[in-house]
C-alpha atoms as a PDB file:
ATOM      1  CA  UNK A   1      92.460 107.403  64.647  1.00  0.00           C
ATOM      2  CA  UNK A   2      90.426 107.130  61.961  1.00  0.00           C
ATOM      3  CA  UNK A   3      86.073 107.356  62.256  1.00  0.00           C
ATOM      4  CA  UNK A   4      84.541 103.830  61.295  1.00  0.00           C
ATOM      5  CA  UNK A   5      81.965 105.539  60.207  1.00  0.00           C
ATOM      6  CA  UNK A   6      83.188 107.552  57.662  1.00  0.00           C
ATOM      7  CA  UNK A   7      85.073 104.776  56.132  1.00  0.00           C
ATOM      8  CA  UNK A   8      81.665 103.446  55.842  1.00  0.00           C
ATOM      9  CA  UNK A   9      80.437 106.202  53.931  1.00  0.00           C
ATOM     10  CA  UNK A  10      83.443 105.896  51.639  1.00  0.00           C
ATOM     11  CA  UNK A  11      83.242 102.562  51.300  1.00  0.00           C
ATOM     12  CA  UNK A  12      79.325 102.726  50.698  1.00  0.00           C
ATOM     13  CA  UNK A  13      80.415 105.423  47.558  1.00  0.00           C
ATOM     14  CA  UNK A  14      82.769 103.314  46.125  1.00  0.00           C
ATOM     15  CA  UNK A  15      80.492 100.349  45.602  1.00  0.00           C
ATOM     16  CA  UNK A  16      77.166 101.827  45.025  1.00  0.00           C
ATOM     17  CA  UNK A  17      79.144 104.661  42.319  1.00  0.00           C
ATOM     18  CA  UNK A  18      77.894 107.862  43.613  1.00  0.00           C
ATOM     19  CA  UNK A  19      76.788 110.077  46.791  1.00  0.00           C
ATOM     20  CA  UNK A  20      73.460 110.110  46.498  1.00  0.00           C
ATOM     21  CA  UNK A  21      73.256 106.149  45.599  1.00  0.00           C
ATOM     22  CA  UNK A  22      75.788 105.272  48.992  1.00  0.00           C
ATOM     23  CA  UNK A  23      73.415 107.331  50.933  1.00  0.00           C
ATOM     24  CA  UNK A  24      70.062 105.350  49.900  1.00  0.00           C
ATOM     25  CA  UNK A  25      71.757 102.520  50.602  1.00  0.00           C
ATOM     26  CA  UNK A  26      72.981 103.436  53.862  1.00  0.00           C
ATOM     27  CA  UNK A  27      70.019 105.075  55.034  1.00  0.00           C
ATOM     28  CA  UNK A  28      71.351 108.655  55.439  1.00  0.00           C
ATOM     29  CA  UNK A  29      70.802 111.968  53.708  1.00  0.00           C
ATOM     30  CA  UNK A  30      73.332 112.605  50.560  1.00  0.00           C
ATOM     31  CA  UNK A  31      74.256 115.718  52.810  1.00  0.00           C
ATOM     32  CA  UNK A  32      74.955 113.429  55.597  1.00  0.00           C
ATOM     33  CA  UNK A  33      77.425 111.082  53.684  1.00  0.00           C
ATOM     34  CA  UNK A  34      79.012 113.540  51.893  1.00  0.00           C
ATOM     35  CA  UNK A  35      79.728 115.828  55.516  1.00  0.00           C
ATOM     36  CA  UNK A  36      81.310 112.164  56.526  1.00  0.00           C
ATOM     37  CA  UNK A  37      83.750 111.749  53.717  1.00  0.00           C
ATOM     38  CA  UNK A  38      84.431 116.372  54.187  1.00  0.00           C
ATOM     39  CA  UNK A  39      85.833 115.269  57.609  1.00  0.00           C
ATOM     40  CA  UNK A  40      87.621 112.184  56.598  1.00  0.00           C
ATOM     41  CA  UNK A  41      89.288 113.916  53.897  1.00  0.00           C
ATOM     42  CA  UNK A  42      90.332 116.448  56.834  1.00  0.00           C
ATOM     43  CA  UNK A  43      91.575 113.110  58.920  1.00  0.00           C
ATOM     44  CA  UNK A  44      93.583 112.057  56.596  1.00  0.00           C
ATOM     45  CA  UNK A  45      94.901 115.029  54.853  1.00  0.00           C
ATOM     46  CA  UNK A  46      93.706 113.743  51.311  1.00  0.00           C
ATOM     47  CA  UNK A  47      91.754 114.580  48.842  1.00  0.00           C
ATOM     48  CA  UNK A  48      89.269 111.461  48.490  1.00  0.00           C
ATOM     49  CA  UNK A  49      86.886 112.631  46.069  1.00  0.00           C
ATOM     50  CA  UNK A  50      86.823 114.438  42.336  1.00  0.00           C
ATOM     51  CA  UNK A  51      84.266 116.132  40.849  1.00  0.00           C
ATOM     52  CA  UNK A  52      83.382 114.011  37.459  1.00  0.00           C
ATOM     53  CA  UNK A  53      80.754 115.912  35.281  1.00  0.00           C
ATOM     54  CA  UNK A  54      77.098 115.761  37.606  1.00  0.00           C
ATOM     55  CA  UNK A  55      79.343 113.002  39.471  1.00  0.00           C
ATOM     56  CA  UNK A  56      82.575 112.195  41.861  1.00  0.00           C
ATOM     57  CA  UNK A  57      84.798 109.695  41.260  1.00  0.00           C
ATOM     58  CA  UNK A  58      87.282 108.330  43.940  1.00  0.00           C
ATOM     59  CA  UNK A  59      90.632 109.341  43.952  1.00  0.00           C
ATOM     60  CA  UNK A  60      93.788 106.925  44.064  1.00  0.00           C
ATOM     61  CA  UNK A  61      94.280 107.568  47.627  1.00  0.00           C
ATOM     62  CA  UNK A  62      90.168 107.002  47.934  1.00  0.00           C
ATOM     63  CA  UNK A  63      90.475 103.414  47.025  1.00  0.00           C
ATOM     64  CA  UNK A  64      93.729 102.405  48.687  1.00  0.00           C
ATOM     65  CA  UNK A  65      91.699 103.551  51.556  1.00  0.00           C
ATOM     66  CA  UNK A  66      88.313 101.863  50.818  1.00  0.00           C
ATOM     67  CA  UNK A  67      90.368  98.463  50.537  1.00  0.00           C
ATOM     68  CA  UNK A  68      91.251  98.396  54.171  1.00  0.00           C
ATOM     69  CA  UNK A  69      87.871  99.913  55.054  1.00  0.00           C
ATOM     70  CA  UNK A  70      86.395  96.609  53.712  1.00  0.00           C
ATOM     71  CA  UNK A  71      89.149  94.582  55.659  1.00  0.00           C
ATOM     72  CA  UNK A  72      88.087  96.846  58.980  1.00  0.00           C
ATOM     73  CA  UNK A  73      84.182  96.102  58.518  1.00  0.00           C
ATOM     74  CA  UNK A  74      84.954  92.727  57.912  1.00  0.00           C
ATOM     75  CA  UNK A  75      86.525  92.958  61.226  1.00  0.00           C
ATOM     76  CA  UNK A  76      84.054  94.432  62.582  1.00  0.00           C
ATOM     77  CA  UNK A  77      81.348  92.609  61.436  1.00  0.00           C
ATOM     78  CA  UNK A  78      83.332  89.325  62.734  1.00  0.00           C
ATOM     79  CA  UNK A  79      83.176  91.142  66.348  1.00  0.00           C
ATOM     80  CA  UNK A  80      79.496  91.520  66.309  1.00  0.00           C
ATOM     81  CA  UNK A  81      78.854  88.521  65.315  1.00  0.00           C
ATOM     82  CA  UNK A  82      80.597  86.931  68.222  1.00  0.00           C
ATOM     83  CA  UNK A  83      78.305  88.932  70.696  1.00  0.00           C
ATOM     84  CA  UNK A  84      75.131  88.479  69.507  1.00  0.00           C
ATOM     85  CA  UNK A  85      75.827  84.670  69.193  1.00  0.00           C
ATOM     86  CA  UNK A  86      76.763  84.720  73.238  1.00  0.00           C
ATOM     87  CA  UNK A  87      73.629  86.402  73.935  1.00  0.00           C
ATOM     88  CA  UNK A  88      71.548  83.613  71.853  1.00  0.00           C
ATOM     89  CA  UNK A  89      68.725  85.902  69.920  1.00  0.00           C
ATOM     90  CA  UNK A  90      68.382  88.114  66.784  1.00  0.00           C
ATOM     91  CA  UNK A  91      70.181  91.831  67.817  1.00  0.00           C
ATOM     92  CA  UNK A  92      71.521  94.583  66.041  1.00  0.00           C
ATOM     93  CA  UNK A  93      71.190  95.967  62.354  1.00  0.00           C
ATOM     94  CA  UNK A  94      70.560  93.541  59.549  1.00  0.00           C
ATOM     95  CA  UNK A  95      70.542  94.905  55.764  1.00  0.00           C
ATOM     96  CA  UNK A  96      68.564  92.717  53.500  1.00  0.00           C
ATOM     97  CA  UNK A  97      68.905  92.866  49.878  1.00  0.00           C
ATOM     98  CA  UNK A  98      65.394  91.545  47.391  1.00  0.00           C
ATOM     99  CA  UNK A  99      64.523  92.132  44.400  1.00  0.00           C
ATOM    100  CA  UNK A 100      61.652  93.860  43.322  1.00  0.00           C
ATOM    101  CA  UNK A 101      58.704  90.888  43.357  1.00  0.00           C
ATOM    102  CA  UNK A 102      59.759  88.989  46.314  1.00  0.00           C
ATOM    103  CA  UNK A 103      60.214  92.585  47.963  1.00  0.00           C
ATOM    104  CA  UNK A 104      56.743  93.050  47.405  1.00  0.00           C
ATOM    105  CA  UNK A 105      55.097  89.462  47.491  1.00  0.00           C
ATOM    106  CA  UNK A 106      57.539  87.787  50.342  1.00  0.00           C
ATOM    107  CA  UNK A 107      59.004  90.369  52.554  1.00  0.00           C
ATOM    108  CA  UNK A 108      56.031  92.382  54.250  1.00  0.00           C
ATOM    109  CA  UNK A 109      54.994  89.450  55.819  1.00  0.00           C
ATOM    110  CA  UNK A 110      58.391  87.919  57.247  1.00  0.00           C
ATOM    111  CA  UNK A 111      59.780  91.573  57.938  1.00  0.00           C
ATOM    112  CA  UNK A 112      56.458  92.215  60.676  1.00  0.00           C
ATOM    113  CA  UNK A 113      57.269  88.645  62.619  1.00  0.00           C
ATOM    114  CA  UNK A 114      60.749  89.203  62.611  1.00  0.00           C
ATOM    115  CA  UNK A 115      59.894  92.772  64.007  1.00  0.00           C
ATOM    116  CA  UNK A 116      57.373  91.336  66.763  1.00  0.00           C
ATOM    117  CA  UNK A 117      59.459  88.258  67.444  1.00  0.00           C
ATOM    118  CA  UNK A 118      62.653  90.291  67.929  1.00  0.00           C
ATOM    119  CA  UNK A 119      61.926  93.693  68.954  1.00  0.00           C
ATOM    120  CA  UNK A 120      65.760  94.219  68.664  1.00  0.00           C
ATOM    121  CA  UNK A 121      66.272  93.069  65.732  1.00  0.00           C
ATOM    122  CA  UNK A 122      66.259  96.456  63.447  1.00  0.00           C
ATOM    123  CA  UNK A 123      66.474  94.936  59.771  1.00  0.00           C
ATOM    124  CA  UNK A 124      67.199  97.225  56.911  1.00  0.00           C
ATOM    125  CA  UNK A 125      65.123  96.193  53.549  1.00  0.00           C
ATOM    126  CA  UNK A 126      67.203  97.385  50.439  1.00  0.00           C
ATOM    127  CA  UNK A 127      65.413  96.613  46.659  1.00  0.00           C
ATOM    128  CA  UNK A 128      68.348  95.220  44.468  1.00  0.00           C
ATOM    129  CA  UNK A 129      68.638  93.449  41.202  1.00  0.00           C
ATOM    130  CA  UNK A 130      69.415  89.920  41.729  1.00  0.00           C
ATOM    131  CA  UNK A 131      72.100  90.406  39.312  1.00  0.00           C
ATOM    132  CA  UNK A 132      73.878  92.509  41.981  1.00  0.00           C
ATOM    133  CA  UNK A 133      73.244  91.028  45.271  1.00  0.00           C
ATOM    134  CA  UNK A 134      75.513  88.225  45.608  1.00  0.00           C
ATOM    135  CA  UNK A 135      78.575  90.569  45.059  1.00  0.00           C
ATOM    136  CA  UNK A 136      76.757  92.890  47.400  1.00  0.00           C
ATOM    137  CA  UNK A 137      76.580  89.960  49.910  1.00  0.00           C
ATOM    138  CA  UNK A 138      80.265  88.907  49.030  1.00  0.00           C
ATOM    139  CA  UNK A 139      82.023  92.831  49.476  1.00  0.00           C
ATOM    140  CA  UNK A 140      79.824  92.979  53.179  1.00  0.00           C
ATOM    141  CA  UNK A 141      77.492  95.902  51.403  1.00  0.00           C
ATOM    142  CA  UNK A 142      74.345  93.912  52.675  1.00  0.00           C
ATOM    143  CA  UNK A 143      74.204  91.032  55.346  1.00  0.00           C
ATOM    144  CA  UNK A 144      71.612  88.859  53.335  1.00  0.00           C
ATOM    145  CA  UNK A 145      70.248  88.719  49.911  1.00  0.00           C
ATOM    146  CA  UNK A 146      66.786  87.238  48.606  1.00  0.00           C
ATOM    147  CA  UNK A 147      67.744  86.207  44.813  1.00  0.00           C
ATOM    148  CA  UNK A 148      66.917  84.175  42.254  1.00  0.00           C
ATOM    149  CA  UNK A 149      67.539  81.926  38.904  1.00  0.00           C
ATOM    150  CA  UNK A 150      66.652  79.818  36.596  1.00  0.00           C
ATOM    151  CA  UNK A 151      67.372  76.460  35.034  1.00  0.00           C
ATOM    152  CA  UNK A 152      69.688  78.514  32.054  1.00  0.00           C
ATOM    153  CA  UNK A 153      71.231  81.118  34.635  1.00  0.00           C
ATOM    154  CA  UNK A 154      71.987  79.141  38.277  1.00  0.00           C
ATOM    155  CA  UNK A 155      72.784  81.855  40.684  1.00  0.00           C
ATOM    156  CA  UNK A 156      76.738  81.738  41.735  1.00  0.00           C
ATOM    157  CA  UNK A 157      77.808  81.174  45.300  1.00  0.00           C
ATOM    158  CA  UNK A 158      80.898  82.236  45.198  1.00  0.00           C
ATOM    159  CA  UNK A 159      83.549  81.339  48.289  1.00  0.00           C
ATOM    160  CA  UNK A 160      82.524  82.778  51.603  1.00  0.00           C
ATOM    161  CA  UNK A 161      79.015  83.081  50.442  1.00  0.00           C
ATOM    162  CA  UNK A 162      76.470  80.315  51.466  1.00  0.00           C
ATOM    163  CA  UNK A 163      72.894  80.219  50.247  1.00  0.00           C
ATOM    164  CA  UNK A 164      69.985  77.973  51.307  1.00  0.00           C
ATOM    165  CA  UNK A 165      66.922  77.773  49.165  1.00  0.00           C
ATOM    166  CA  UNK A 166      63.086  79.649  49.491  1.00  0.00           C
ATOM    167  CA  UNK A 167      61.299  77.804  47.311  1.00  0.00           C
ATOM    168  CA  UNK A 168      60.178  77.723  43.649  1.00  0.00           C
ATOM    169  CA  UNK A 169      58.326  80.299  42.052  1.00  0.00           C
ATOM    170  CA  UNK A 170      56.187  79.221  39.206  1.00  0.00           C
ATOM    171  CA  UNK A 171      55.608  81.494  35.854  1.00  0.00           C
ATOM    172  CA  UNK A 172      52.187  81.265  33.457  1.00  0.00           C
ATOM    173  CA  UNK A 173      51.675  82.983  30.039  1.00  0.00           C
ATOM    174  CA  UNK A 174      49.855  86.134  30.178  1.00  0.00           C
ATOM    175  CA  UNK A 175      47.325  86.674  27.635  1.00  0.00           C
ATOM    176  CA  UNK A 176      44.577  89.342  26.729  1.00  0.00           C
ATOM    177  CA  UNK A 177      41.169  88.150  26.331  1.00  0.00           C
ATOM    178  CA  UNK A 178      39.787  87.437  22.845  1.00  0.00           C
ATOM    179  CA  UNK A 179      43.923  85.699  22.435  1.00  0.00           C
ATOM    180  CA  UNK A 180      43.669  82.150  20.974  1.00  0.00           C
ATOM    181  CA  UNK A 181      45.163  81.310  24.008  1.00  0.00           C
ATOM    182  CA  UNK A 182      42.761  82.274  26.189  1.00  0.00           C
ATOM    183  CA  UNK A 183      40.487  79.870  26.335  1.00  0.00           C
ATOM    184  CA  UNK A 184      43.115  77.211  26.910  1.00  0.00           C
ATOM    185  CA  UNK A 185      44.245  75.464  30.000  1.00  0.00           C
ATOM    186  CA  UNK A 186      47.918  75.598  28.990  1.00  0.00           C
ATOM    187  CA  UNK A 187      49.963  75.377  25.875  1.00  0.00           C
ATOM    188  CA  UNK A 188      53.264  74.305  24.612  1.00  0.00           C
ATOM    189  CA  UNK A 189      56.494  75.480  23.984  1.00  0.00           C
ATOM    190  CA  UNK A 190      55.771  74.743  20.441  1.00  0.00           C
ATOM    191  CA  UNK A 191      52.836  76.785  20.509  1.00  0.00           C
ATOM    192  CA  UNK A 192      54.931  80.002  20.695  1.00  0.00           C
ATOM    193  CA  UNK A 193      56.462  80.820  17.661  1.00  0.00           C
ATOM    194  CA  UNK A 194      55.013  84.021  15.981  1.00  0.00           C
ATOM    195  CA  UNK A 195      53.142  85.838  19.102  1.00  0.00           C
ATOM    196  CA  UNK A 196      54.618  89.137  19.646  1.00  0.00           C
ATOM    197  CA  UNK A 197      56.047  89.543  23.219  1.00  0.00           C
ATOM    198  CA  UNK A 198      56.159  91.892  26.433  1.00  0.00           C
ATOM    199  CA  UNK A 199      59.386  91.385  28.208  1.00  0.00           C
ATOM    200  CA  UNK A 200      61.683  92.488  30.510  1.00  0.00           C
ATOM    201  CA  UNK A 201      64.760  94.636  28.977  1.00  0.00           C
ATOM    202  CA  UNK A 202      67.974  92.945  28.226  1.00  0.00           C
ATOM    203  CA  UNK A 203      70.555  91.612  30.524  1.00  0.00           C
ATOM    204  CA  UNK A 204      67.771  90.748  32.994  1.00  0.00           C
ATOM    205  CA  UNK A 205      67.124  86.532  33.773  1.00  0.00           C
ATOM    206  CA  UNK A 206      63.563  87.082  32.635  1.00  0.00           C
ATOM    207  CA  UNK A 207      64.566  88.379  29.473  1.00  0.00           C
ATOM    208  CA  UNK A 208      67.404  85.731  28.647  1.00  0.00           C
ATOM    209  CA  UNK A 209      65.113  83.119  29.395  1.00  0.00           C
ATOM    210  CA  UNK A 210      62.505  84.151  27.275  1.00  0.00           C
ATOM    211  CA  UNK A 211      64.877  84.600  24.667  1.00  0.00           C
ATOM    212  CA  UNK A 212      66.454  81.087  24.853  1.00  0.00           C
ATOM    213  CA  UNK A 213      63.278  79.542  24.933  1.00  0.00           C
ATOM    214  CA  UNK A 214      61.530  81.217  21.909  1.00  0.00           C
ATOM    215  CA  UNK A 215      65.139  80.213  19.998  1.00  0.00           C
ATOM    216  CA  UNK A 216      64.960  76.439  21.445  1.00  0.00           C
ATOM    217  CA  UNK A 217      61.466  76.279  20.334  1.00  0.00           C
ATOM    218  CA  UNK A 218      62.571  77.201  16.640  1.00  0.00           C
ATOM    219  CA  UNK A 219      61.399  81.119  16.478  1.00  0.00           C
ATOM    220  CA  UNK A 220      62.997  83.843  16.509  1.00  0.00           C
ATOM    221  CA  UNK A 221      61.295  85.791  19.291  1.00  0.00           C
ATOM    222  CA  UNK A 222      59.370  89.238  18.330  1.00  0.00           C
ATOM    223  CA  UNK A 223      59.851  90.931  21.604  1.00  0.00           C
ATOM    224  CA  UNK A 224      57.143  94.385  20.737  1.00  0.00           C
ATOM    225  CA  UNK A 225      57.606  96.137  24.507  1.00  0.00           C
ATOM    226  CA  UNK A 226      60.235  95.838  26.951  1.00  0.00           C
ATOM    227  CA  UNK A 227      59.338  97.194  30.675  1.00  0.00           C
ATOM    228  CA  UNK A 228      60.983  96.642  33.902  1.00  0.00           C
ATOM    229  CA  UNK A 229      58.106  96.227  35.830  1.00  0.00           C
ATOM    230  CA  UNK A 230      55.259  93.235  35.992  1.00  0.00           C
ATOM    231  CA  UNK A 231      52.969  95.497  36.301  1.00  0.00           C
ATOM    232  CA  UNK A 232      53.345  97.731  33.299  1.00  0.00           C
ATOM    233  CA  UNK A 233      53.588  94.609  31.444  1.00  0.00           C
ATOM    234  CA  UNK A 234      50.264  93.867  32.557  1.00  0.00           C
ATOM    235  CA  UNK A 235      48.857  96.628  31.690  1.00  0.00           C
ATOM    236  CA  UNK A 236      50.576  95.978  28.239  1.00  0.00           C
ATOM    237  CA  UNK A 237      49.033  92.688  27.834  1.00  0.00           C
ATOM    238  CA  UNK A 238      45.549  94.077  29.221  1.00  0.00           C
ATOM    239  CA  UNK A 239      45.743  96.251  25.998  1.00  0.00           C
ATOM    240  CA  UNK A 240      45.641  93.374  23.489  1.00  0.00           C
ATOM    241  CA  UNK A 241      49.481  94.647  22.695  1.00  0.00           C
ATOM    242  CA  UNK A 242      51.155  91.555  23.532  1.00  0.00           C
ATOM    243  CA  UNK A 243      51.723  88.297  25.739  1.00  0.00           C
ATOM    244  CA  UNK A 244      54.177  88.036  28.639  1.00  0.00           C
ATOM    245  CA  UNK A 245      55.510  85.384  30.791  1.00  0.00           C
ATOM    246  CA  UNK A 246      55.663  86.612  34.546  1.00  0.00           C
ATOM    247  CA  UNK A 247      56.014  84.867  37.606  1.00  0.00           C
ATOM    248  CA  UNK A 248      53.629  84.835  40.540  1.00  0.00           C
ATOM    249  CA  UNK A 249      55.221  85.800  43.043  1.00  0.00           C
ATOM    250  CA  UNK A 250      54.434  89.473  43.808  1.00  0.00           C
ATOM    251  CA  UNK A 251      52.121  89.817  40.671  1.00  0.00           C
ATOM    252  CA  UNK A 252      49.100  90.554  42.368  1.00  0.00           C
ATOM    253  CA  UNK A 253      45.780  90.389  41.033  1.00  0.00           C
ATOM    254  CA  UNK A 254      45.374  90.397  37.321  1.00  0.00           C
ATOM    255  CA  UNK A 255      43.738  93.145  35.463  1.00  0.00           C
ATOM    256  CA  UNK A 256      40.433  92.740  33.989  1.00  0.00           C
ATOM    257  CA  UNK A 257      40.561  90.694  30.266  1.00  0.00           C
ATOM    258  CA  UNK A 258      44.319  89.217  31.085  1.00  0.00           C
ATOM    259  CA  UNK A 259      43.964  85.635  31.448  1.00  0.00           C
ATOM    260  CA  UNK A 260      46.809  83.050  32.608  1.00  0.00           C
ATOM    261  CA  UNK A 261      47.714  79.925  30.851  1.00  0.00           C
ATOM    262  CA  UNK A 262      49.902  77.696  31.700  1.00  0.00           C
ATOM    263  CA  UNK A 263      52.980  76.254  29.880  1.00  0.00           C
ATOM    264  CA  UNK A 264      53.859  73.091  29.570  1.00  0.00           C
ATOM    265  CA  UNK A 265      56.122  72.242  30.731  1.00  0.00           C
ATOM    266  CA  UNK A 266      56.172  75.084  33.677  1.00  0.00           C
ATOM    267  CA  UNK A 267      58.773  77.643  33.939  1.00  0.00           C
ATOM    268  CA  UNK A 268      60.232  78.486  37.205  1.00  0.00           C
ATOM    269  CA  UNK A 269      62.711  80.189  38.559  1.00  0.00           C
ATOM    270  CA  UNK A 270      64.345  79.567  42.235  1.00  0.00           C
ATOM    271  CA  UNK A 271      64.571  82.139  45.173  1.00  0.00           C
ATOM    272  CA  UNK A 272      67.310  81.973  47.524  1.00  0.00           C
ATOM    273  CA  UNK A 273      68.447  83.439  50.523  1.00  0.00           C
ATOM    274  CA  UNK A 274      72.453  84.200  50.546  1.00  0.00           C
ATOM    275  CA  UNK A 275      74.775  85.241  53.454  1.00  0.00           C
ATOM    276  CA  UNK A 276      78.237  85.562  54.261  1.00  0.00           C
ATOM    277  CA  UNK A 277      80.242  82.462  55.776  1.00  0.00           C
ATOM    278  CA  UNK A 278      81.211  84.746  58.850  1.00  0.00           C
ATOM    279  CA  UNK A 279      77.942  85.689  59.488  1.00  0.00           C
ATOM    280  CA  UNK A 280      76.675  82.161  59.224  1.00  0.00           C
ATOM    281  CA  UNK A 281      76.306  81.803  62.978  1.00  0.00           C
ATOM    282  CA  UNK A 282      74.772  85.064  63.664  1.00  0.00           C
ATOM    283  CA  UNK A 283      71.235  84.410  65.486  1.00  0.00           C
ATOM    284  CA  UNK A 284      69.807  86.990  63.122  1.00  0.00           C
ATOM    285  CA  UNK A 285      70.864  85.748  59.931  1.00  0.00           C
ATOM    286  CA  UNK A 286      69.624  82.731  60.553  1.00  0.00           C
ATOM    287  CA  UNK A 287      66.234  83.548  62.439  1.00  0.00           C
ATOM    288  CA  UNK A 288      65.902  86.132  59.149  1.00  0.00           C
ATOM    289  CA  UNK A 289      66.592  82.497  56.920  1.00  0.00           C
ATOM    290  CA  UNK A 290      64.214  80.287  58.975  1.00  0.00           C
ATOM    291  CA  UNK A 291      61.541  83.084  58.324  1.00  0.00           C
ATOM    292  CA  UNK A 292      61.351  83.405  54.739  1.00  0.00           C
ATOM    293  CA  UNK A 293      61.289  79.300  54.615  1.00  0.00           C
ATOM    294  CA  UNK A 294      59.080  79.135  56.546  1.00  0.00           C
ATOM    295  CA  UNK A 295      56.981  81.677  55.246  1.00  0.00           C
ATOM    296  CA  UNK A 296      57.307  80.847  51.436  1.00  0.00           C
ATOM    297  CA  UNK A 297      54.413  77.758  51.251  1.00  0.00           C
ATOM    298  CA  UNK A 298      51.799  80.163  52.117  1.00  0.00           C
ATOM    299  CA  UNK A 299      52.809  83.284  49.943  1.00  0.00           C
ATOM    300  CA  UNK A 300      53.178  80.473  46.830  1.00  0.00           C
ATOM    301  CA  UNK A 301      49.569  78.839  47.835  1.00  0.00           C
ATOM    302  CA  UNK A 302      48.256  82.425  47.631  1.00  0.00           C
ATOM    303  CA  UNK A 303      49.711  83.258  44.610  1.00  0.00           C
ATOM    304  CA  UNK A 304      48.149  79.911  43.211  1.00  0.00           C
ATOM    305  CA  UNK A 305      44.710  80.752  44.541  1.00  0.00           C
ATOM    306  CA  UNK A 306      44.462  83.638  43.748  1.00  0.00           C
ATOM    307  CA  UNK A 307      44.507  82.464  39.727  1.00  0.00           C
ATOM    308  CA  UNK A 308      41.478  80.372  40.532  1.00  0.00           C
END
């Protein structure tokens, strides 16, 4: 019979694209996984994995087999679903996918009363690009996913995926001191055209939205730095090397000489939390769900203080 476990591990490599990746996301050692898919290979006879350059790719076999792994966890996940519902409260492991601000600026806080309301309740917090989480969601990889959009990009739900929204985040221009800007309350869209930008690198929301904005507001956009994270683009814009548009949520305190201005009208982008249908009636997806609800006015008051 073959281990459930090591299909796991196989499984985890074929979505996340390498050893070391499926092991991060499973919470194991690379050594671990990789001893896993040794003795499956052994089970089964088969070679599962090749050696590709620094990397392994899955063999033809490998994937036949990861297919019905995902049909078997799906199973699976179906079965404990059903007993944690008959015992009425929050059990059991519970992978939760954010990305990188609401990580920072939303989770801490709902992960410790889910952790003292539920001592059995052992949840899993995995960083993850919101561009990736709602297949994550859909393949079983993670049980729920924190994500967001915006008004150009709405977030797909696709079938057996059901979402419920957080809240709205709202986003200010970032300026250095001594900017024209700065001693404004806000400014318009048509007060944009020919200030050189810090943004987020292509293919990200931030940066499309940026993009399409500049372009609606007849400019085309002089984007100077790209960065990945807020915070290096703060310390961009603290340098008197640009202006950035970043959302609250998770930004933190500003650096000395950044100022934020608002734009009119305000950007924003949604979060959401997102779940599988057949883990809808699991008491810890939704006691997870009623959480971060419930905890999302205060975080977004904070974050709206705390520019006062």
């Amino acid at each position: 019979m073959l281990d459930l476990a090591r299909l796991r591990a196989l499984h985890a490599v074929s979505v996340h694209g390498s050893v070391a990746a499926a092991a991060a996301a499973l919470g194991y050692t690379p050594s671990a996984v990789s001893q896993q898919i040794t003795k499956l290979e052994r089970e089964t006879r088969t070679t599962l994995l090749e050696r590709r350059g620094r990397g392994v790719a899955l063999t033809d076999e490998a994937r036949h087999l990861t297919a019905t792994a995902e049909e078997l966890l799906a199973i699976v996940e179906r079965a404990e679903t059903t007993l944690e519902e008959r015992r009425g409260q929050p059990t059991g492991r519970l992978v939760v996918g954010a990305f990188a601000s609401s990580a920072r600026g939303l989770l801490p806080g709902v992960l410790v009363e889910l952790a003292g309301l539920h001592p059995t309740l052992d949840i899993r917090l995995r960083e993850i690009d919101p561009h990736l989480s709602v297949d994550l969601v859909a393949r079983g990889v993670i049980d729920l996913a924190v994500a967001h959009d915006w008004d150009i990009a709405p977030l797909p739900a696709p079938e057996g995926v059901e979402q419920a929204v957080i809240g709205d985040d709202l986003c200010d221009v970032l300026v250095p001191a001594g900017h024209p800007f700065a001693a404004r309350s806000r400014v318009r869209r048509e007060d944009l055209p020919g200030q050189r930008w810090i943004c987020q690198p292509p293919g990200t929301v931030c940066h499309d939205w940026l993009v399409r904005t500049l372009r609606a507001a007849g400019c085309v956009p002089d984007l100077a730095h790209q960065a990945e994270e807020n915070h290096t683009q703060l310390a961009l814009v603290a340098a008197g090397l640009g202006i950035a548009m970043i959302p609250r949520l998770g930004r933190g305190p500003l650096p000395e000489g950044v100022h934020a201005v608002a734009l009119d009208p305000v950007p924003m982008r949604r979060l959401y939390a997102l779940w599988r249908t057949g883990a809808a009636r699991r008491p810890a997806v939704t006691a997870t769900v009623e959480t971060l609800r419930r905890h999302w006015p205060a975080v977004a008051t904070a974050e709206t203080q705390a520019l006062a």
